[in-house]
Protein backbone atom coordinates (compact mmCIF):
# COMPACT_ATOMS: atom_id res chain seq x y z
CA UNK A 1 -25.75 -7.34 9.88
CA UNK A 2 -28.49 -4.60 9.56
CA UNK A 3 -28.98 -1.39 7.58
CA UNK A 4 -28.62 0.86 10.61
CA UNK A 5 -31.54 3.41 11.11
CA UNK A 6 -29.86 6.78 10.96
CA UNK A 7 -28.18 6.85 7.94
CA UNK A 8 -28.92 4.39 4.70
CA UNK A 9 -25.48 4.48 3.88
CA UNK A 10 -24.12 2.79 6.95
CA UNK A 11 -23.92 -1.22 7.80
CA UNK A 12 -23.94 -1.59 11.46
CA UNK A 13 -21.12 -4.79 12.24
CA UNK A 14 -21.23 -6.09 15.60
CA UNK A 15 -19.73 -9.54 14.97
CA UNK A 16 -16.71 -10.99 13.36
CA UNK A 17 -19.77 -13.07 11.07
CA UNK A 18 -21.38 -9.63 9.85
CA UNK A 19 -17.79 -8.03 9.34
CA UNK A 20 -17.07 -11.23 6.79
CA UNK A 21 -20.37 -10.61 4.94
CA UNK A 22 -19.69 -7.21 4.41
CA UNK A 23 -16.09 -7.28 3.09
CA UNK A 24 -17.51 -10.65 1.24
CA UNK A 25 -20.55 -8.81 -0.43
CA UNK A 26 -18.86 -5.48 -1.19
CA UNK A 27 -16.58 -5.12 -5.13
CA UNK A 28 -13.67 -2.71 -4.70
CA UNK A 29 -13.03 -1.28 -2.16
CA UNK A 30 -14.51 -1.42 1.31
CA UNK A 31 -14.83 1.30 3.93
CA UNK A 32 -14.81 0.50 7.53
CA UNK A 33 -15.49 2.81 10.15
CA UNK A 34 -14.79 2.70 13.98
CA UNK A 35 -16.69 4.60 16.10
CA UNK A 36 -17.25 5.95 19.58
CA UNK A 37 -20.76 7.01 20.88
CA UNK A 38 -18.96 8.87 23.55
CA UNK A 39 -16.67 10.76 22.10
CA UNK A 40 -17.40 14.46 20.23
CA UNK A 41 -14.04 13.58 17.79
CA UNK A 42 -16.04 10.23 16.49
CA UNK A 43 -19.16 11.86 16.22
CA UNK A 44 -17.38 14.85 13.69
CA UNK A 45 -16.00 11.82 11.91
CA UNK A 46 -19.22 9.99 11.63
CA UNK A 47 -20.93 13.27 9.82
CA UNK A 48 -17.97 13.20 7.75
CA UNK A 49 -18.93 9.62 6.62
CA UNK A 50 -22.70 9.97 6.65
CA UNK A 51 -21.15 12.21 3.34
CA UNK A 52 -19.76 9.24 1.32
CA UNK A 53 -22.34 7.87 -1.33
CA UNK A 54 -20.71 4.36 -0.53
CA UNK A 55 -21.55 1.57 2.01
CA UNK A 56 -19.87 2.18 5.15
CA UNK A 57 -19.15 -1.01 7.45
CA UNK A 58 -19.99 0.74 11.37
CA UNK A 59 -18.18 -0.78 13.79
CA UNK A 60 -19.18 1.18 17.11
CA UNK A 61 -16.44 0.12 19.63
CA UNK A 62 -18.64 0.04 22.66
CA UNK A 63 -21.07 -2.71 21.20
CA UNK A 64 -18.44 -4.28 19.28
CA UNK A 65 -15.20 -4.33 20.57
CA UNK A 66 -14.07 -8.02 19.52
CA UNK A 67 -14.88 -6.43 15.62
CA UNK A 68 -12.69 -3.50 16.17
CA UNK A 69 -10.08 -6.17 17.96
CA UNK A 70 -10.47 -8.12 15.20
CA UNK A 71 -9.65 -4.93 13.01
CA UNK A 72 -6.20 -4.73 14.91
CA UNK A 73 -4.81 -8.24 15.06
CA UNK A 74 -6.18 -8.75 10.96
CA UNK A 75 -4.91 -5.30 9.72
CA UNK A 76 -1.88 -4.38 11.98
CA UNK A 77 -3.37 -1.47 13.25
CA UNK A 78 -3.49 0.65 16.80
CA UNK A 79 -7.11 0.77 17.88
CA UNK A 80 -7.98 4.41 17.40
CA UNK A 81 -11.43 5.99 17.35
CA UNK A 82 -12.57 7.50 15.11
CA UNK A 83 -10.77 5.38 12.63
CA UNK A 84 -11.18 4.78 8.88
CA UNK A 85 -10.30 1.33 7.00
CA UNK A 86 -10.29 1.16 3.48
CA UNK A 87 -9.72 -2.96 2.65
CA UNK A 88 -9.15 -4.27 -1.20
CA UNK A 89 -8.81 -7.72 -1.54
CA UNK A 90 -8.13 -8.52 2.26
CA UNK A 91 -5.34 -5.92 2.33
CA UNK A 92 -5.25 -2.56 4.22
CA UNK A 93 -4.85 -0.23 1.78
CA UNK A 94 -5.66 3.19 3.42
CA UNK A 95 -6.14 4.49 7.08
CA UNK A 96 -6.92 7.87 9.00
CA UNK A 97 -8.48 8.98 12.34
CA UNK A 98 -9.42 11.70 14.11
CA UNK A 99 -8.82 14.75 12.73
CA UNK A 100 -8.06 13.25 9.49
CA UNK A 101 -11.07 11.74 8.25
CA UNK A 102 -13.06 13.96 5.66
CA UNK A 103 -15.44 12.73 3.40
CA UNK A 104 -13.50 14.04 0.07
CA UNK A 105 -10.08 11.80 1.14
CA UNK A 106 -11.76 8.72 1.69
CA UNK A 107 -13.75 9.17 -1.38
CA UNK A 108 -10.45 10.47 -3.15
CA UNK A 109 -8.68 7.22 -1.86
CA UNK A 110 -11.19 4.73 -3.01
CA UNK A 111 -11.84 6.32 -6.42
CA UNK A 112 -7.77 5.70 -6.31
CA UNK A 113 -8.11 2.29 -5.55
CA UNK A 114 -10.71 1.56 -8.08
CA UNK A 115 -8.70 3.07 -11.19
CA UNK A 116 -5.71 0.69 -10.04
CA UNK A 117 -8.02 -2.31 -10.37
């Protein structure tokens, strides 16, 4: 796992080991983020995240697809991209893609999160 270059706020995941550390490391709440270099939806989304004051795991689908299959079997969920996880306690607690991801509801849902702690 490596600070990626662009953007401070983003932890690049490309294994199921690096995806372990970061849900391990982070308190609260944990934002995940699937991504697709290839596709002008993700990269909308992916401004919308470069927004969030948080850590953001980055899961780009194309150099880590077992993560984001991971993602699916673990959470339950249809691979989308661009696709936003929020994970408490090893539970899927919030989810959005496409169109649907904006910085101010994924920082509305984990400030929700953290006041129900």
């Amino acid at each position: 796992m490596r600070q990626d270059c662009m953007n401070n706020d983003f932890v690049e995941i490309d294994s199921q080991e690096s995806l372990e550390q970061f849900l391990t490391a982070s308190n609260g709440a944990t934002v995940l983020f699937k991504h697709s270099n290839m596709c002008g939806v993700s990269s909308r989304a992916y401004d919308e995240m470069a927004k969030l004051k948080e850590p953001v795991g980055l899961i780009t689908v194309q150099k880590a697809r077992a993560v984001s299959d991971e993602i699916e079997k673990r959470w339950n969920v249809a691979h989308e991209t661009p696709q936003v996880l929020i994970i408490r306690d090893g539970k899927l607690i919030w989810d959005a893609s496409h169109f649907l991801i904006k910085a101010d509801a994924v920082e509305a849902a984990v400030r929700q999160m953290s006041s129900e702690q």
